[in-house]
Protein backbone atom coordinates (compact mmCIF):
# COMPACT_ATOMS: atom_id res chain seq x y z
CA UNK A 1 -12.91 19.85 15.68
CA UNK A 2 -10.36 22.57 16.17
CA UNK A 3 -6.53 21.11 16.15
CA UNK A 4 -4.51 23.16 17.86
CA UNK A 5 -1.36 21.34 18.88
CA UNK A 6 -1.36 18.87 15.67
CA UNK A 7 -1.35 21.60 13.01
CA UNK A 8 0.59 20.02 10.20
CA UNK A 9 0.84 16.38 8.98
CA UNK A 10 2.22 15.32 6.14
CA UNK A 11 0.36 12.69 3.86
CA UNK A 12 2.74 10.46 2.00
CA UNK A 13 0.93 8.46 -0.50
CA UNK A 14 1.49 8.62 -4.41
CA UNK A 15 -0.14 11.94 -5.83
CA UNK A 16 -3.44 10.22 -7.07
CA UNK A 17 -4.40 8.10 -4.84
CA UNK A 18 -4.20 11.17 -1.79
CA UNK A 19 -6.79 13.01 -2.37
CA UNK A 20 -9.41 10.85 -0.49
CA UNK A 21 -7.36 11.14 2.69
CA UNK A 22 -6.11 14.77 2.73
CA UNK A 23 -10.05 15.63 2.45
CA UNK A 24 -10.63 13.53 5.49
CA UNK A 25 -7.74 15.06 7.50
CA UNK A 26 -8.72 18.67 6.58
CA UNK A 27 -11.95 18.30 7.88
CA UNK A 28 -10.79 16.71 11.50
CA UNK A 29 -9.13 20.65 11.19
CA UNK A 30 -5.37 19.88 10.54
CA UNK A 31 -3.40 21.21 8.48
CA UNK A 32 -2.28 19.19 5.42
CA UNK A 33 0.82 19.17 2.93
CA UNK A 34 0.86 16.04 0.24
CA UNK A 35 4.34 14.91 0.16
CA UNK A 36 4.25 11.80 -2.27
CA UNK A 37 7.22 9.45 -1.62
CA UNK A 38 6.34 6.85 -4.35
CA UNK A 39 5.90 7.60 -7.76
CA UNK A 40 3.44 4.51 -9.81
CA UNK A 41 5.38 3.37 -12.78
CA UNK A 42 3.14 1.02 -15.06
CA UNK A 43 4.27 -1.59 -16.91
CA UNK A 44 2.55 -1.39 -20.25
CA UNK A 45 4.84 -3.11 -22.70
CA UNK A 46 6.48 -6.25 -21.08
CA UNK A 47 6.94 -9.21 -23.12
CA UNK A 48 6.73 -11.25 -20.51
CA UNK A 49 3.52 -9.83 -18.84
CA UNK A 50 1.87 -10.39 -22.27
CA UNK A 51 2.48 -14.01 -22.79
CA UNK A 52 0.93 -14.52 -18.89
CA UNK A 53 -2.26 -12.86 -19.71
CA UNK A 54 -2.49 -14.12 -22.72
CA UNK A 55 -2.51 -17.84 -21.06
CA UNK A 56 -5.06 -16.32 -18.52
CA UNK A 57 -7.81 -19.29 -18.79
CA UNK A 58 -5.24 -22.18 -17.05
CA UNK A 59 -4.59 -19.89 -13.52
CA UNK A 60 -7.62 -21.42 -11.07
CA UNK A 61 -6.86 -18.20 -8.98
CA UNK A 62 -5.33 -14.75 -9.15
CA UNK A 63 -4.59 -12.91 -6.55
CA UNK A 64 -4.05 -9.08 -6.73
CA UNK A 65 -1.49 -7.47 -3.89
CA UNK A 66 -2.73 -4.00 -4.70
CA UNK A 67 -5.61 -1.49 -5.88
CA UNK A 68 -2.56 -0.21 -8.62
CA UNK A 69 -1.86 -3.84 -9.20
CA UNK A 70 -5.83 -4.11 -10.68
CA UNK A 71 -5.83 -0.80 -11.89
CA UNK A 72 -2.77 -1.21 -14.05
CA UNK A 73 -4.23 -4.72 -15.28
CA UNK A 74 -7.37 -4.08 -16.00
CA UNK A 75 -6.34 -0.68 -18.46
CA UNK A 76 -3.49 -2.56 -20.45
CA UNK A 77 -3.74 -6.94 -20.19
CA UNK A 78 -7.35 -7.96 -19.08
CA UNK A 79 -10.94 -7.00 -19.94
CA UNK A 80 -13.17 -8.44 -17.37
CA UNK A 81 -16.01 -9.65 -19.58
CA UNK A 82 -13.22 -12.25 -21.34
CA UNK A 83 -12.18 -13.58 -18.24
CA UNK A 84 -13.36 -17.30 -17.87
CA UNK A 85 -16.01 -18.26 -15.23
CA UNK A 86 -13.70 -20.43 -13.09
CA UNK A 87 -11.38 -18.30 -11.84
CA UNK A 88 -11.54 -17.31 -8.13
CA UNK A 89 -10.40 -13.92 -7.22
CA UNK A 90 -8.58 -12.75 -4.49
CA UNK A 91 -7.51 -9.24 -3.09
CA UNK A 92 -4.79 -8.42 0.07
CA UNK A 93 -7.56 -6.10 1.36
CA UNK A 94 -10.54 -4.05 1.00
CA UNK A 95 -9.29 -1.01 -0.82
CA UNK A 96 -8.00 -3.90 -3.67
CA UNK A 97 -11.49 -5.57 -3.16
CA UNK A 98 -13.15 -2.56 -3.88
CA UNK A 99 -10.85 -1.56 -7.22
CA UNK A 100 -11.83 -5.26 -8.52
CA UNK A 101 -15.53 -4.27 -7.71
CA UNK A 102 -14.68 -0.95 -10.04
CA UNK A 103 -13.88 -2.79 -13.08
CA UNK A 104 -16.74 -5.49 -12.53
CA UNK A 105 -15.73 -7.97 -10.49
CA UNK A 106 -17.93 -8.03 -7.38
CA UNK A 107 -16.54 -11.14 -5.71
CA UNK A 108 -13.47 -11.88 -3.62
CA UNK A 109 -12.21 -13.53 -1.04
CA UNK A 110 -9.51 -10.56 1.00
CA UNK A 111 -6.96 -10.88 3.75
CA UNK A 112 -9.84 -8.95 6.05
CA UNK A 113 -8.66 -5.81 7.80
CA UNK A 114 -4.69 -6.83 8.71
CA UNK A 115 -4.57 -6.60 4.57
CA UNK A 116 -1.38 -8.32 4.87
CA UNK A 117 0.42 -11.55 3.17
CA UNK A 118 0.12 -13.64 6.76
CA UNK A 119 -3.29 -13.05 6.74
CA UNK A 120 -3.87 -13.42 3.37
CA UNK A 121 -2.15 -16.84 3.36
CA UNK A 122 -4.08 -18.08 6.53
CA UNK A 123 -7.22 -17.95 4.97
CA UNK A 124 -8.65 -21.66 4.26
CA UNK A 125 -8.82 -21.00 0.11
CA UNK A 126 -5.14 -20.84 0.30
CA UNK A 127 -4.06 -23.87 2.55
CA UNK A 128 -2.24 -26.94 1.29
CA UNK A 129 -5.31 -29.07 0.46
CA UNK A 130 -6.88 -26.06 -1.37
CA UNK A 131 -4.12 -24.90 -3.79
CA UNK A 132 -2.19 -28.48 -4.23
CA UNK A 133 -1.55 -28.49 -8.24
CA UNK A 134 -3.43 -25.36 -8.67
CA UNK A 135 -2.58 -22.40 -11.51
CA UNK A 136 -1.97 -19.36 -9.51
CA UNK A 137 -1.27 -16.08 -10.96
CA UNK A 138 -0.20 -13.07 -7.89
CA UNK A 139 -0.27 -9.70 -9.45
CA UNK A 140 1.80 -7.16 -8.01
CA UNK A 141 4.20 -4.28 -8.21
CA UNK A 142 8.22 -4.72 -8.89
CA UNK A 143 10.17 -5.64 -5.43
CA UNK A 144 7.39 -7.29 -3.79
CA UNK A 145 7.88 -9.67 -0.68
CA UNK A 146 8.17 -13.27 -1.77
CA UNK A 147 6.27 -14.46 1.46
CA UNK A 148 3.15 -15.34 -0.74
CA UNK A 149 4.64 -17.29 -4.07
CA UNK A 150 7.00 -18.77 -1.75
CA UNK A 151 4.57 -20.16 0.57
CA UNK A 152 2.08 -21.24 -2.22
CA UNK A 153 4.86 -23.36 -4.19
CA UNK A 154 6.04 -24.62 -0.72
CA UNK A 155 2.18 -25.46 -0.51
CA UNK A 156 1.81 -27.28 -3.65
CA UNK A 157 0.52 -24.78 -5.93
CA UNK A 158 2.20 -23.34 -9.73
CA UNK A 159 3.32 -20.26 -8.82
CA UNK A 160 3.50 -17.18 -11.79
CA UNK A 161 4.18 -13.42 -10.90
CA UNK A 162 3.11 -10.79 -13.11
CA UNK A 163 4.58 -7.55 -11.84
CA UNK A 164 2.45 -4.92 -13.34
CA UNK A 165 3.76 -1.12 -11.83
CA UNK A 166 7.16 0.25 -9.98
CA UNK A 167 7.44 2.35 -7.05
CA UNK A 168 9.99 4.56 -7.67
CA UNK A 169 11.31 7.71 -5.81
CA UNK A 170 9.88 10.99 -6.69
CA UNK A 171 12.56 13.77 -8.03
CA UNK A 172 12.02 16.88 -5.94
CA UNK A 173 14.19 20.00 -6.06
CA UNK A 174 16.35 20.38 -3.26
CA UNK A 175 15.59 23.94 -2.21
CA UNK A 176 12.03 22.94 -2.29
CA UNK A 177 12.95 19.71 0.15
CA UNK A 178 14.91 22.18 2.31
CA UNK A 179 11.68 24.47 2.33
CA UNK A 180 8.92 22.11 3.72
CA UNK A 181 10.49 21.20 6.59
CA UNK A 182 11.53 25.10 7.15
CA UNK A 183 7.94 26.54 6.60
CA UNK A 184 5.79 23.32 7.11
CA UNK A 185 7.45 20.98 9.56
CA UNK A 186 5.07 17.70 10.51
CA UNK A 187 3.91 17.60 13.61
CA UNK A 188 2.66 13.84 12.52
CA UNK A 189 3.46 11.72 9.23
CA UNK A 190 1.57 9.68 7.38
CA UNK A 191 3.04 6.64 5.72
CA UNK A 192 1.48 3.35 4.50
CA UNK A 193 4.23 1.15 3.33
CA UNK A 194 7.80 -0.03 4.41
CA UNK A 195 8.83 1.18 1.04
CA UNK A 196 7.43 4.84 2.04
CA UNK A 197 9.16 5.20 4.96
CA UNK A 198 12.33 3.93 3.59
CA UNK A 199 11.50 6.85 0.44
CA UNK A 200 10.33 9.27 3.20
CA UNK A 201 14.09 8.95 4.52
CA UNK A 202 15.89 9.47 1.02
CA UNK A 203 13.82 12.31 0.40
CA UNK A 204 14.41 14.09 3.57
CA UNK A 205 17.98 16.33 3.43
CA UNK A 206 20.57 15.97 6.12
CA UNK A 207 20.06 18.56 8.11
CA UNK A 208 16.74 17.73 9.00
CA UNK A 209 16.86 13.70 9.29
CA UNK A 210 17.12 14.23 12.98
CA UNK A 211 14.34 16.03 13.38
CA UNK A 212 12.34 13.16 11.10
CA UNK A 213 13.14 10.39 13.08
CA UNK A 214 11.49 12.47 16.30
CA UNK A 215 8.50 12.81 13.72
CA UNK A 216 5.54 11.06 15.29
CA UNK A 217 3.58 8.44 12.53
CA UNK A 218 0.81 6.90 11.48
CA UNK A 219 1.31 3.45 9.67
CA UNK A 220 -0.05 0.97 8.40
CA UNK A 221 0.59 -2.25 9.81
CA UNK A 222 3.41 -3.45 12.71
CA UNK A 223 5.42 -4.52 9.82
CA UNK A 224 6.00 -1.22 9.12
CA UNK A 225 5.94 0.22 12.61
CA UNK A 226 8.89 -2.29 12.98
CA UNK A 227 10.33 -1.13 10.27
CA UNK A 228 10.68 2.35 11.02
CA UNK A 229 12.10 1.58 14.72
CA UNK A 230 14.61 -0.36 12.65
CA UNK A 231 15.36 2.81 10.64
CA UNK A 232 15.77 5.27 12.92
CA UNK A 233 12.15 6.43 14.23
CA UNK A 234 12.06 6.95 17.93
CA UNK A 235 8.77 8.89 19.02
CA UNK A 236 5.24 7.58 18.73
CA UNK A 237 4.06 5.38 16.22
CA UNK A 238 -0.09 5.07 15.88
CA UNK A 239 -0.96 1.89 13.78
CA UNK A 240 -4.62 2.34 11.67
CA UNK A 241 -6.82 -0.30 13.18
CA UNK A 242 -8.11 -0.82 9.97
CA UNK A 243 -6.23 -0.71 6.41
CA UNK A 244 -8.38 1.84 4.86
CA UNK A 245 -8.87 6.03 5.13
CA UNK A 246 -11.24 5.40 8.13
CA UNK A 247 -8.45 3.62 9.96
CA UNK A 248 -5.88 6.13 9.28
CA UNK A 249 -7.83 8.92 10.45
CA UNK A 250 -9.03 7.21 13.71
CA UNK A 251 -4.78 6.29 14.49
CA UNK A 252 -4.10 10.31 14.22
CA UNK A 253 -7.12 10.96 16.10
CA UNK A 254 -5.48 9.18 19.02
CA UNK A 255 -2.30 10.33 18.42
CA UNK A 256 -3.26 14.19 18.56
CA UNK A 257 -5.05 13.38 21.83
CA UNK A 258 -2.01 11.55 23.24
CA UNK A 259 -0.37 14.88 22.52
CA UNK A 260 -2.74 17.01 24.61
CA UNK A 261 -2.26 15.06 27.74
């Protein structure tokens, strides 16, 4: 595949967990510059995380938000051949599925491919007759959305949060800022969170937020597509159709060949 018109897009996601996709994207034939807009943070030494997983046997479920989120437990609160038999475990989506599968657990029940907290929630292991005076333990990063405990507790269940990792913003030199978008301006952007686009924004220096906000993307979800019109974003957004590398790649497939019409 030779990319003529869509030579340069910019992949957004935190420095180690990139790789996988700029690979991909090189060998569709773009161009590629990895422009991290979250930095992971883990939480290693909380008081408070301790005494949760130290109580782990009474939770009857936990649910992990995020592949960091298991990641992140697994290396520093959990070993997977102490945890007891009951539990059920549950994951937003497949790449979170899959990190469980990594660190030995090979069963869980997923959100499917919208990956999101509605779906997550809709699913019949989570309704009111299913989690009524249930232990539930969500594992996440700092600042998540309260969609899911809320829901749960307004469901019945005993809600606990164990926020594992922050996503904070990246320091980058100015001059280097200023040079990307001189030398290596997107031509598409990819961004998987609400919290990346709004980082995507901070990052980007004055002079060239106009020129951003004409930056076609690829997301992740509508929630974020929504949330970039709300910030500014005004040319064409391409959603993945699913919430994995595959999915990305197949959104700025279409978008490049929107562009060639």
């Amino acid at each position: 595949m030779v990319v003529a018109d869509l030579q340069c897009v910019w992949i957004t996601r935190p420095k180690h967990q990139s790789q996988d996709l700029n690979d991909l994207v090189k060998k569709q034939g773009f161009q590629v510059l990895s422009f991290p807009v979250i930095e992971i943070q883990t939480i290693s030494d909380s008081e408070k995380l301790q005494y949760l997983f130290s109580d782990i046997n009474h939770y009857d479920t936990i649910i992990f938000v995020s592949r960091n989120a298991v990641e992140v437990t697994f290396k520093y609160y959990l070993s997977h051949e102490k945890l007891p038999q009951h539990i059920k475990f549950m994951a937003m989506g497949g790449a979170t599925a899959a990190a469980l599968t990594d660190v030995g657990i090979e069963t869980s029940l997923t959100g499917g491919k919208c990956a999101d907290s509605e779906s997550l929630l809709s699913l019949v292991e989570l309704k009111k007759d299913s989690v009524q005076g249930k232990c539930i333990l969500l594992i996440r990063g700092c600042g998540g959305r309260e969609l899911i405990p809320d829901t749960l507790i307004e469901r019945g269940a005993i809600v606990d949060v164990a926020e594992v990792y922050s996503r904070d913003v990246p320091v980058y030199d100015v001059q280097y800022l200023n040079s990307i978008w001189q030398t290596k301006p997107p031509q598409a952007i990819i961004v998987t969170s609400n919290t990346g686009i709004n980082n995507l924004i901070s990052l980007t220096p004055e002079s060239h937020k106009a020129t951003l906000f004409k930056t076609p993307l690829v997301l992740m979800s509508i929630r974020n597509a929504e949330h970039a019109k709300l910030q500014g974003f005004d040319n064409e957004i391409r959603i993945a159709t699913t919430t994995d590398n595959g999915g990305l790649l197949k959104a700025l497939n279409s978008l490049w060949e929107t562009s060639r019409t």
